[in-house]
Every structure is written in structure tokens, then in C-alpha cells.
Protein backbone atom coordinates (compact mmCIF):
# COMPACT_ATOMS: atom_id res chain seq x y z
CA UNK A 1 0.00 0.00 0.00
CA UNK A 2 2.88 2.75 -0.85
CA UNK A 3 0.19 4.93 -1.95
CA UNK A 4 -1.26 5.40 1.98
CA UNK A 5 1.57 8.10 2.74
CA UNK A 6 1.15 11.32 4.19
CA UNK A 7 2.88 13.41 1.62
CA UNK A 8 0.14 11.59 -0.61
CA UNK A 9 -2.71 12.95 1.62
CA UNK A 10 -1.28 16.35 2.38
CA UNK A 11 -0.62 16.89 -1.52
CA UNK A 12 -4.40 15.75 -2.30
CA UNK A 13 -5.82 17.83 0.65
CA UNK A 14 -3.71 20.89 -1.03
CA UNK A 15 -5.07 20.69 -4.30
CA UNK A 16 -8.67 20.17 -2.90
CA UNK A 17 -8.58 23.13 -1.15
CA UNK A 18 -7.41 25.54 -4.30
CA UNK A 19 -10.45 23.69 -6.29
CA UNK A 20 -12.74 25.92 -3.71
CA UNK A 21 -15.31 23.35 -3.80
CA UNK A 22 -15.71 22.18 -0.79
CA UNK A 23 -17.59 19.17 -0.65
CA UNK A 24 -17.67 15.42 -0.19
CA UNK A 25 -15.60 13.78 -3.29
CA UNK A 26 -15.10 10.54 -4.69
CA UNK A 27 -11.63 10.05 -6.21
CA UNK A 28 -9.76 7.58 -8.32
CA UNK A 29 -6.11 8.02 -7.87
CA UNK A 30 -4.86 7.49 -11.49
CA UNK A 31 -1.41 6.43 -10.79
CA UNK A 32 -2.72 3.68 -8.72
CA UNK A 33 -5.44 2.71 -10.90
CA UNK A 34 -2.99 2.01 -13.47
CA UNK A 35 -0.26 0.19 -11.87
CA UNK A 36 -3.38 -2.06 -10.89
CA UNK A 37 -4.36 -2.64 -14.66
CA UNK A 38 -0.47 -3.33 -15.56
CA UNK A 39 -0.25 -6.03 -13.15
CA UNK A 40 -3.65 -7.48 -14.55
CA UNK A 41 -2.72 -7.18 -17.98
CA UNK A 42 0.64 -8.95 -17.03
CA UNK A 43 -1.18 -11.88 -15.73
CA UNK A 44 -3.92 -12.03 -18.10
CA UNK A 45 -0.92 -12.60 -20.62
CA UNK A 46 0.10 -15.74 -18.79
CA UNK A 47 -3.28 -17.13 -18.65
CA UNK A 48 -4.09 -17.26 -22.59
CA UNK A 49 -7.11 -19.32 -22.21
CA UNK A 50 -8.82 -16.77 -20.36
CA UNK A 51 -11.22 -13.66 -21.36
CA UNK A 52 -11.31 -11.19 -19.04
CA UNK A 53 -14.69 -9.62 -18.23
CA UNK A 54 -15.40 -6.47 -16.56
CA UNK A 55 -17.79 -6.18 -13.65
CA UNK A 56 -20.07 -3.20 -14.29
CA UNK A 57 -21.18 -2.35 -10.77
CA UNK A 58 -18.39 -2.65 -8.92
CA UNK A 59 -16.58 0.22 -11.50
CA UNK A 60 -20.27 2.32 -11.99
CA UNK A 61 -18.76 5.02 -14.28
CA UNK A 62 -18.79 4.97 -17.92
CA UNK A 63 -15.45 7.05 -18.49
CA UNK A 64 -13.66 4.79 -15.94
CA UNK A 65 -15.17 1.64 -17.94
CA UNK A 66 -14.11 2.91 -21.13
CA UNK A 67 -10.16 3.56 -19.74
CA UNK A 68 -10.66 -0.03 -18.44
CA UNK A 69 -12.28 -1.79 -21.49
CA UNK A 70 -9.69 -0.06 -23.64
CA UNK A 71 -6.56 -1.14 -21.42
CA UNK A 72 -7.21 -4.64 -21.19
CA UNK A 73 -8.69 -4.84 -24.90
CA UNK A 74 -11.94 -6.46 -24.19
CA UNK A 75 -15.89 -5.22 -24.22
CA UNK A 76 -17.16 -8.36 -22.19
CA UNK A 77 -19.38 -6.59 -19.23
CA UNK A 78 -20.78 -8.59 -16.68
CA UNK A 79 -24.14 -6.80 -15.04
CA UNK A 80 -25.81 -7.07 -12.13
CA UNK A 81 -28.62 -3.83 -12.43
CA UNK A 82 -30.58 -3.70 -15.61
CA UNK A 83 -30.65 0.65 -15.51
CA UNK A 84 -26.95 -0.45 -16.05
CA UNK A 85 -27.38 -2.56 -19.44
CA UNK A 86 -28.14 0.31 -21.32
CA UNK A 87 -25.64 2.69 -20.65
CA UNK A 88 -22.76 -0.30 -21.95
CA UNK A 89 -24.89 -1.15 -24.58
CA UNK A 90 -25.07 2.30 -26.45
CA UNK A 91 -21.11 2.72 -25.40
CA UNK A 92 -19.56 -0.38 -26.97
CA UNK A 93 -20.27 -1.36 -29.89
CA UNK A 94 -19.00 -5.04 -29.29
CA UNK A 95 -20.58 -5.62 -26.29
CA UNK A 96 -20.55 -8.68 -24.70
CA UNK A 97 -22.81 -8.89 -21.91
CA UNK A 98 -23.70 -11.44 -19.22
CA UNK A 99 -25.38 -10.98 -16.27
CA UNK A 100 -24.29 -11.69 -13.21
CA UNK A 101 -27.61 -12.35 -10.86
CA UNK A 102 -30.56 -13.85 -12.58
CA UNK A 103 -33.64 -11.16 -13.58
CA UNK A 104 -37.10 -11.16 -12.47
CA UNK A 105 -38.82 -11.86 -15.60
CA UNK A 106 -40.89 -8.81 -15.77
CA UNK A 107 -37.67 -6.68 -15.86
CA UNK A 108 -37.18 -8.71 -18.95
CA UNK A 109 -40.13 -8.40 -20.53
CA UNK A 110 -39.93 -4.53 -19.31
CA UNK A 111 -36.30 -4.15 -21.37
CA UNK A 112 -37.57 -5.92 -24.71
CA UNK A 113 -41.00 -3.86 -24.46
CA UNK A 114 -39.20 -0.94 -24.07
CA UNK A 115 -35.70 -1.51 -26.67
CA UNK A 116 -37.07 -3.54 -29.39
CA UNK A 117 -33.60 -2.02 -31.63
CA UNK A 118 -31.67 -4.31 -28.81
CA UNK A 119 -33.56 -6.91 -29.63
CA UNK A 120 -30.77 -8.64 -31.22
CA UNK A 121 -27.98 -7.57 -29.15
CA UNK A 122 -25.55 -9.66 -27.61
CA UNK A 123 -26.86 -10.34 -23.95
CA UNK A 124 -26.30 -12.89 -22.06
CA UNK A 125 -29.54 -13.58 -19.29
CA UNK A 126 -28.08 -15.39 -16.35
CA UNK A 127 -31.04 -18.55 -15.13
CA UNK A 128 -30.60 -20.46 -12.13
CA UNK A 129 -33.64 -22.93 -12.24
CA UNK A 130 -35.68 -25.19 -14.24
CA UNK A 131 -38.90 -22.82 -13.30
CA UNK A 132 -36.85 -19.37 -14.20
CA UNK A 133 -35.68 -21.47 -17.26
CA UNK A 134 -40.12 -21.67 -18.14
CA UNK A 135 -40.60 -18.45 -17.99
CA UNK A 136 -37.61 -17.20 -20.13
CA UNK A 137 -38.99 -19.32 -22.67
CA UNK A 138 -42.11 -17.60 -22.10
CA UNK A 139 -40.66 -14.15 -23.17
CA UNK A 140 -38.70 -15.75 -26.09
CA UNK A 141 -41.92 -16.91 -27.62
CA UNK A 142 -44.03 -13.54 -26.67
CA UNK A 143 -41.18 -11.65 -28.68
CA UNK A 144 -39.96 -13.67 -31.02
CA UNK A 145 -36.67 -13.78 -29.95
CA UNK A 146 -33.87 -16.84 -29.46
CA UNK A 147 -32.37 -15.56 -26.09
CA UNK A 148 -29.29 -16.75 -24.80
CA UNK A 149 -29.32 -18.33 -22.01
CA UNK A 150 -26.22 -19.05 -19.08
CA UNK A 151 -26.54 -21.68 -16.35
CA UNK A 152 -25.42 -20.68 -12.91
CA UNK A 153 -24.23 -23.39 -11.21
CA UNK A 154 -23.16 -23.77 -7.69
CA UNK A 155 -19.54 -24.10 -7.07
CA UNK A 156 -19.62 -23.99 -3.26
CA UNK A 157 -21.04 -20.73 -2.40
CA UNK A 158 -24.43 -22.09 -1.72
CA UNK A 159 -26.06 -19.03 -2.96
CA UNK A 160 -27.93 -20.50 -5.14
CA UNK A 161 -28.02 -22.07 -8.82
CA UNK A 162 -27.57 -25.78 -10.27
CA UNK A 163 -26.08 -27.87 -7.68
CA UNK A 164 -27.41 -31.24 -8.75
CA UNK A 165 -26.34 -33.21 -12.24
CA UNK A 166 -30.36 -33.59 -12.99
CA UNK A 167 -30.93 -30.16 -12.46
CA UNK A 168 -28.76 -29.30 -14.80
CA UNK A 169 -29.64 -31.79 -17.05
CA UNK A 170 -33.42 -31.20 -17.34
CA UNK A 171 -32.27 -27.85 -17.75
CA UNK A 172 -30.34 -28.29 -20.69
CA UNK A 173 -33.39 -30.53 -22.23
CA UNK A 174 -35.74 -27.84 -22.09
CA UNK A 175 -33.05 -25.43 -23.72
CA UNK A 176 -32.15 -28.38 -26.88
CA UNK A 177 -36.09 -29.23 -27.11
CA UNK A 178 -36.35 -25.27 -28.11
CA UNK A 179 -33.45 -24.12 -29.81
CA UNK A 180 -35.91 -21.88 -31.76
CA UNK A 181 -35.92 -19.67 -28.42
CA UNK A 182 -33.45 -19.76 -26.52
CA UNK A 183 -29.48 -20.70 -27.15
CA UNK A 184 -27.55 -22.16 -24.42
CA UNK A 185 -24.29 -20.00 -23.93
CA UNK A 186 -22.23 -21.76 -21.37
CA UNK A 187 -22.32 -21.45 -17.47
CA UNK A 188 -21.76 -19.05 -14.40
CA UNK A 189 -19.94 -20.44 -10.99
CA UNK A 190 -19.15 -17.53 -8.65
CA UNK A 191 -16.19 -18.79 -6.02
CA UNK A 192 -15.87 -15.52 -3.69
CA UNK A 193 -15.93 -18.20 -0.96
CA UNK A 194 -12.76 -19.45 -1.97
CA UNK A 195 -10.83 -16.57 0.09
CA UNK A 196 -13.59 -16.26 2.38
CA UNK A 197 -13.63 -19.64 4.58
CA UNK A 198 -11.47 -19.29 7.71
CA UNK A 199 -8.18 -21.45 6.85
CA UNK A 200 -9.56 -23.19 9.73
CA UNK A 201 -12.32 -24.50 8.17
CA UNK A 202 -10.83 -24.89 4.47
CA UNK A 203 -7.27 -23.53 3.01
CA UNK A 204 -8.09 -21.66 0.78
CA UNK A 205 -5.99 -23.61 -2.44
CA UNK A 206 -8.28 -26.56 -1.08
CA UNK A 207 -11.66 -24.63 -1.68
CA UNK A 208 -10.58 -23.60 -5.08
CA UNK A 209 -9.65 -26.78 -6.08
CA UNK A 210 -12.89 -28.24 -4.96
CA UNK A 211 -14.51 -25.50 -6.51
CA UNK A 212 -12.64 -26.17 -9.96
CA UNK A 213 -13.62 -30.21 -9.38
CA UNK A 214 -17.59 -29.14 -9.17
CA UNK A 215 -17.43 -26.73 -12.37
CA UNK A 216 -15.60 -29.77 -14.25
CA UNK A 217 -18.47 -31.97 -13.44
CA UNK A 218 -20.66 -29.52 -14.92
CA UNK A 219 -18.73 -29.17 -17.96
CA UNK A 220 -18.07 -33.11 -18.51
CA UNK A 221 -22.51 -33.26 -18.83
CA UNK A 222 -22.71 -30.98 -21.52
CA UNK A 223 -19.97 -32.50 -23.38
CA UNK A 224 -20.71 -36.24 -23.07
CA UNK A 225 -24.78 -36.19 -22.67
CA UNK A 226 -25.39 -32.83 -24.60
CA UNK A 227 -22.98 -32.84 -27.05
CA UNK A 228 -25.10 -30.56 -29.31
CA UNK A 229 -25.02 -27.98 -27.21
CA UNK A 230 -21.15 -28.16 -26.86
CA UNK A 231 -19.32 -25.70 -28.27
CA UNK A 232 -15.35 -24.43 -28.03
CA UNK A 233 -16.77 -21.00 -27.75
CA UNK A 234 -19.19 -21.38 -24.96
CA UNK A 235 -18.87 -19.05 -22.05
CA UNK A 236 -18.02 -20.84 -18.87
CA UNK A 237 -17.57 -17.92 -16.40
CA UNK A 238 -15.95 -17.94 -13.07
CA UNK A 239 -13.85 -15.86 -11.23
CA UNK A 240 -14.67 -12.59 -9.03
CA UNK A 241 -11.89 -10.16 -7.67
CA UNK A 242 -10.99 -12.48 -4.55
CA UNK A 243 -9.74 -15.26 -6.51
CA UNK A 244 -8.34 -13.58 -9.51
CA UNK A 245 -4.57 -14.63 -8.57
CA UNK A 246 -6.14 -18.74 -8.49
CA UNK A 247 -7.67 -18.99 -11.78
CA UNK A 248 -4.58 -16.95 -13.82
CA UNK A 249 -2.53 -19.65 -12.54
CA UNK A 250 -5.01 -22.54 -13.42
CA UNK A 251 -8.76 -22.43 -14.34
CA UNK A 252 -11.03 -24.90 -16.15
CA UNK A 253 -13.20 -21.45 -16.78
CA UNK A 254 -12.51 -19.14 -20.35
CA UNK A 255 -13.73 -16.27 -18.84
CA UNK A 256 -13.16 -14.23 -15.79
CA UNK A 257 -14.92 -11.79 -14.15
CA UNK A 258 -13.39 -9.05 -11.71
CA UNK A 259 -13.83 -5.83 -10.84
CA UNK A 260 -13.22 -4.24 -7.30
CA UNK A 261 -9.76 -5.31 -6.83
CA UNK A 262 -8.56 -2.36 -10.27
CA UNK A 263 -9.68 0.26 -7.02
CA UNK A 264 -9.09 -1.92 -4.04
CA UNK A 265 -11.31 -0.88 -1.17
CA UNK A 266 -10.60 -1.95 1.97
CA UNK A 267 -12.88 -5.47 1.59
CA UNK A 268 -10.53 -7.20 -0.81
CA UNK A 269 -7.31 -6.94 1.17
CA UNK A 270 -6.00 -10.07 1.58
CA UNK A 271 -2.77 -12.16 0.90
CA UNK A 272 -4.46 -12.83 -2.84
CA UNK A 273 -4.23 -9.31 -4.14
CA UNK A 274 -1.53 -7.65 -1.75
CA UNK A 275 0.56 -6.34 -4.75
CA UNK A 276 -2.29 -4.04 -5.82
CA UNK A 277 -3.02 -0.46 -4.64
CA UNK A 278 -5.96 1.31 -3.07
CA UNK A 279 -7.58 3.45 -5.86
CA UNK A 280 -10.59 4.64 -4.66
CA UNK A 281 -10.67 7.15 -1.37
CA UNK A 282 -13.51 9.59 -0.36
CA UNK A 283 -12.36 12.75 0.63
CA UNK A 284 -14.81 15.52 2.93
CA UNK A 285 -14.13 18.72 4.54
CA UNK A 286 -13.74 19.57 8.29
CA UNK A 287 -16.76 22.10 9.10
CA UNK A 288 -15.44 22.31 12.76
CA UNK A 289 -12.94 21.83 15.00
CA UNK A 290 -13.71 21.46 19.09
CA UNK A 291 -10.39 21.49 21.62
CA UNK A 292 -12.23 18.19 22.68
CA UNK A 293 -15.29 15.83 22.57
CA UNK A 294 -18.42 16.97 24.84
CA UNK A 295 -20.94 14.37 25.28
CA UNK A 296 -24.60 15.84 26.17
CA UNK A 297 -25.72 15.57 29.64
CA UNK A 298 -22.15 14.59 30.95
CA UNK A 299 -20.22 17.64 31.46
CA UNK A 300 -18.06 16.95 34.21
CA UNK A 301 -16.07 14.85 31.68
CA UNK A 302 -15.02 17.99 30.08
CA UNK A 303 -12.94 18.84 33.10
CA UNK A 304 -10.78 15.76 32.38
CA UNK A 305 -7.55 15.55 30.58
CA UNK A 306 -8.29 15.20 26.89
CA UNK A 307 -5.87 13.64 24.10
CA UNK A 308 -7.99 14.09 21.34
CA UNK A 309 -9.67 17.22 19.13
CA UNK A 310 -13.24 16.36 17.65
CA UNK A 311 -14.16 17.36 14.21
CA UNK A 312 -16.83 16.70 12.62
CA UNK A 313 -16.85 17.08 8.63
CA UNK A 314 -19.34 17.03 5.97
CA UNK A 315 -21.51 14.19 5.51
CA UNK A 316 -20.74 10.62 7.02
CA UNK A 317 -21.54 7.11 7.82
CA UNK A 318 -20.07 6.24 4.86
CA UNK A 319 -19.36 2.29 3.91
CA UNK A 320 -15.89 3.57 4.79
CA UNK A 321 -13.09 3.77 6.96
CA UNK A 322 -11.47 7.13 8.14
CA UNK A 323 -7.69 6.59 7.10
CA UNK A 324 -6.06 10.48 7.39
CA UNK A 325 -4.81 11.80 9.40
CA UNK A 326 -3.02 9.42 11.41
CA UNK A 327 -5.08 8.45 14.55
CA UNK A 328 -8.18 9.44 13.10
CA UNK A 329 -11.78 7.17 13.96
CA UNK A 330 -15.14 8.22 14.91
CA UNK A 331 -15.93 8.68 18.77
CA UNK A 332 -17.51 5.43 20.22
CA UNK A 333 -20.46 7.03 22.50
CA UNK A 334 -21.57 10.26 20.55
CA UNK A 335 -22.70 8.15 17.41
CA UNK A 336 -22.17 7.90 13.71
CA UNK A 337 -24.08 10.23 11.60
CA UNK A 338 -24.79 10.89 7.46
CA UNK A 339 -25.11 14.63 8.11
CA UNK A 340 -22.02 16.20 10.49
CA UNK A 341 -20.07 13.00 11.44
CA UNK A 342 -17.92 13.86 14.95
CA UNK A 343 -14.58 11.83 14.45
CA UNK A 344 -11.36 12.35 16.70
CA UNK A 345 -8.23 12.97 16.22
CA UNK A 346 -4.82 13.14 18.32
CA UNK A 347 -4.96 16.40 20.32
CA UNK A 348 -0.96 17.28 18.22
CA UNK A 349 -2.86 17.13 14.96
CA UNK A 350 -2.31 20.03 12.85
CA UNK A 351 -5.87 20.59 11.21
CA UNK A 352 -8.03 23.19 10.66
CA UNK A 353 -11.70 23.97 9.32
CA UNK A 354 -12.00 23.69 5.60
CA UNK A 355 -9.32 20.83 5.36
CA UNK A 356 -10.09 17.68 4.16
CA UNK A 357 -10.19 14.55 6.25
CA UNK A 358 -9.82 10.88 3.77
CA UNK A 359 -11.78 7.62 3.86
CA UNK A 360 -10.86 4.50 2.03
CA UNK A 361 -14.26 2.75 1.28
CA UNK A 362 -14.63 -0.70 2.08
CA UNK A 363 -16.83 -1.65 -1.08
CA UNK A 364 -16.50 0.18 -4.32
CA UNK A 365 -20.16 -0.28 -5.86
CA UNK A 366 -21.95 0.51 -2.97
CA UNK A 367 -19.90 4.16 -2.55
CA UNK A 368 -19.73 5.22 -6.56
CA UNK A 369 -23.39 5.23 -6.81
CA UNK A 370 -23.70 7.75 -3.58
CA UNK A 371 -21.98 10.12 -5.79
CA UNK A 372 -22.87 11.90 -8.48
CA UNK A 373 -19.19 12.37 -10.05
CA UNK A 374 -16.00 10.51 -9.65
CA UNK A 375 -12.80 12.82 -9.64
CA UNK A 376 -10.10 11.14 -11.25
CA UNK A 377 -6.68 12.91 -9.59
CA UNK A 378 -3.90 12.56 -12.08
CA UNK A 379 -0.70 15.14 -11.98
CA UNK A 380 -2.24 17.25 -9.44
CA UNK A 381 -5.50 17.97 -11.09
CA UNK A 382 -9.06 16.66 -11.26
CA UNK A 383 -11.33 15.53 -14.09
CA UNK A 384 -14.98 14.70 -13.32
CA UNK A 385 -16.95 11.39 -14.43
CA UNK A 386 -20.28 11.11 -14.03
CA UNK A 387 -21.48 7.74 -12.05
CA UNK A 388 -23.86 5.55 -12.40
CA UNK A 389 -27.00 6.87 -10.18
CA UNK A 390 -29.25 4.47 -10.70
């Protein structure tokens, strides 16, 4: 984590202060953001088999997309938010989409009532049950349309999806009885658990092998009882920021999905992605400064010694962690709040009102859509992207 230095922070909170606008910002620190996608790129060369694919709501910005998309040559989107789908669609002209939660079938029927020119676009819908698989075919027929169609498939997360060989087979039937409607694309196993399990329960090279074993399995139906619906080309996803660094080395997957770990909040630290660099911080400005906490209704405590200020800055309660300046954390007993969060800091701190304090979220896409604009901070300056809102 070279970047977390406090010539870093006192240069950003510098060049905040001369923009002389003084509220809450989202930033992507360029220089970190990229020495993230070189090390990516490096490994993605290693691992030929595999197609990377870009997680849309865990980056929700279009420009930062489009720096991404362009640096590791690919225009394969995985979505999770259908207000999303559009936005990629009208950006990329070789989009590749495949979503990465299965969608109520109204919002299907809602996006082909309302976009019959995507009608033939190239979207992957993501179907995790025999019934889901019904009514898919329902809204094939109703339009007219052969939809593709991915299996998720239960790798060991237990979230859900395929997790029996007859499930997957009847499955597959209903798919090669009606190739008219819907084409089968390939399959979907999400492993986040992999890095998750306490090493006492599972090491975490065990989990991803048995993880790897279960996919297989999948694979080895398609190819020796559905051989029809085998293809070289299918799309047999896996993957997920936390075990990137497992499947570069060795996957049975073609196609990986990632996304969080390019900024690197504070959730995906971990032995797996140490090399990379924090990316994304939130920065807000200090509205006050107090010689020292005072709690209501207890103000004989104010007589005491005291070894820390209280500030409290603009806005709050973010999905975040206060990082700068050194020492910094909100008080325990006065309470967190969204409005004029009070945080301490070491009574020696040199701080004043109108300087920015710095939080390193802990998840990227549930901060980006909080803000309107991204601020991507690159040689001292700032150049706004608009987020993803919705």
C-alpha cells in the first residue's frame, strides 16, 4: 500500500482546497489505478485461455469503464442492475454482456417492451432454475426472440443455482427441445468463498480446487450427454476479484470476471491481491474543529484531561473507513451520523476547518453510486466522471 503516505494525503488535501469546492468527493487516484491494470494485464498474458470480463457495478462510471475496457482490450461486461445494461450497450459497440444475478422476468419483458432495436444484441440472461428457465422461454416466444441463455451453477457458495447433475440436465433438455428460443451460452460459478472460509475451516488452495472439481463436473454433462449444445466458444464464467490470482494460474473457466480489486477498497485486502493499490478514497471537509469531545448531559467529563480534538466534517456514515490523518476514527459514544459526522483525532494534529479529512471505502459499488461524479486525480488535477445513479 505505498500509496497510503502522508505526503500523498497532504498533496491531495492541497489541491482540494485551491479547487474551492468544498464538498464530499469521490476520487480515483490514477497512478494507482494504473499500476493495478499493468499487473492485470501482465497476468492475463500468462493465462491465454482466459477472457477477461469487466464487472459493471463494482466500476459504476462509464469514463472509468471505457479507460478499463480499452486497457485490457476487451468489451465483455458482466451486469448485475438492468438501468446499467443500457448505458454499456449504447457505449460499446461489441458488447458482450452477461449478467451476473438472474432477472425477475418482468424486468425482462420490461427491457424488450421498451428496446425492441436491442432486440438482437448480444446479452447474455443469467437462469438459475428449471422454473426461471419456463418463464424465459415464455418471453422468447411472446417476442420472437432466441435468447441466450447461461446456467449458474453452484460451485460452493451455496447461494444459489444448479447444484445437482439432474438439475442441470433437465435444464439443458428444455433449452435443446427449443433451440428456436433460446441458445444455451455456457455457465456461471461464482467462487468468492474461496478466500472467504477461515483457513480453519478450508485452506483456501483446497476450496478452489474443490470449486474447480464441481465446475468440471458440470462441464463433462454438456460435453458427453449434450454434445449438441457443446461448443469451443461457450462461455463458462468464473472468477470474481478475490480469486483472480487462483484462476490466472489454473482455471477450467474461459472467462473471468473481476472488478473491485482495479480500485481496491478496503474489503478485498487479503494475501491474494496484496501487490495491488488502493484506488478509490472519499475525501470531505472539516466544518469544525472542538479542543475536545463533549458528550450531552455529561459535562463533568469535560474537566478531564483530553488527548484528542473532535471534528466533525461534511456528511458521514459512509461504507468507509477514516484513514487520514493518522489516529483518526469516529468517537464510540456520541454516534455515527450521514449529516455532520464527529470523528477524533490526536490532540498534536495540525488541522483546521476547511481541510479535508480521507476515507478508504470498504466496497467500491456501494460508494460510486452515492456520488454523483467521480474525480479522477492525475498530476495534481481533477477531471470529473459522471457515475452511475441508478
Amino acid at each position: 500500500m505505498s500509496r497510503l503516505n502522508t505526503i500523498f494525503f497532504e498533496q491531495l488535501n492541497g489541491d482540494l482546497k485551491r479547487r474551492e469546492y468544498a464538498l464530499p468527493h469521490l476520487i480515483v487516484d490514477a497512478q494507482a489505478l494504473e499500476q493495478n491494470l499493468q499487473y492485470v494485464t501482465t497476468q492475463l498474458r500468462d493465462a491465454k485461455q482466459l477472457q477477461p470480463r469487466i464487472v459493471v457495478k463494482s466500476l459504476a462510471c462509464l469514463e472509468l469503464l471505457k479507460i478499463i475496457s480499452q486497457k485490457l482490450s476487451t468489451q465483455r461486461f458482466m451486469v448485475f442492475h438492468l438501468p446499467q445494461l443500457l448505458p454499456i450497450l449504447e457505449s460499446f459497440s461489441g458488447a458482450d454482456i452477461l449478467f451476473g444475478k438472474p432477472m425477475p422476468v418482468s424486468l425482462v419483458k420490461y427491457f424488450y417492451n421498451e428496446n425492441h432495436h436491442w432486440q438482437s444484441s448480444n446479452i447474455q440472461w443469467l437462469v438459475d432454475s428449471h422454473e426461471r428457465l419456463l418463464e424465459y422461454l415464455d418471453i422468447a416466444k411472446l417476442f420472437a426472440l432466441r435468447l441466450k441463455i447461461n446456467i449458474e451453477i453452484d460451485v460452493g457458495l451455496h447461494r444459489g443455482g444448479v447444484n445437482t447433475k439432474s438439475s442441470l440436465k433437465q435444464m439443458l433438455g428444455v433449452i435443446q427441445e427449443h433451440t428456436e428460443y433460446l441458445e444455451f451460452t455456457g455457465l456461471m460459478g461464482y467462487d468468492a468463498h474461496v478466500t472467504k472460509l477461515p483457513s480453519i475451516i478450508k485452506k483456501s488452495e483446497d476450496a478452489y480446487q474443490e470449486s474447480q472439481q464441481i465446475y468440471q463436473a458440470y462441464i463433462s454433462i454438456i460435453q458427453n450427454d449434450f454434445s449438441k449444445l457443446w461448443r469451443d466458444d461457450l462461455c463458462l464464467n468464473g472468477g470474481g476479484s478475490p480469486s483472480f490470482s487462483f484462476h490466472v494460474k489454473h482455471s477450467v473457466c474461459n472467462d473471468l470476471s473481476f472488478g473491485s480489486m482495479l480500485l481496491k477498497p478496503s474489503d478485498f485486502d487479503g494475501d491474494t491481491l496484496s501487490v495491488l493499490q488502493p484506488a478509490l478514497w472519499i475525501a470531505t471537509p472539516v466544518l469544525k474543529v472542538l479542543p475536545h469531545t463533549q458528550l450531552p448531559g455529561l459535562p463533568f467529563l469535560n474537566k478531564l484531561p483530553h488527548a484528542y480534538k473532535a471534528l466533525f466534517v461534511y456528511g458521514g456514515y459512509w461504507m468507509a473507513d477514516y484513514i487520514y490523518p493518522k489516529g483518526i476514527r469516529p468517537h464510540v459514544l456520541y454516534g455515527r451520523s450521514t449529516n455532520q459526522e464527529m470523528v477524533n483525532v490526536p490532540k498534536n494534529t495540525e488541522i483546521e476547518v476547511d481541510d479535508f479529512v480521507f476515507l478508504r471505502p470498504t466496497q467500491s459499488e456501494a460508494i460510486i453510486p452515492q456520488f454523483s461524479k467521480l474525480y479522477c486525480y492525475q498530476n495534481r488535477h481533477f477531471e470529473a466522471w459522471e457515475s452511475f445513479r441508478e
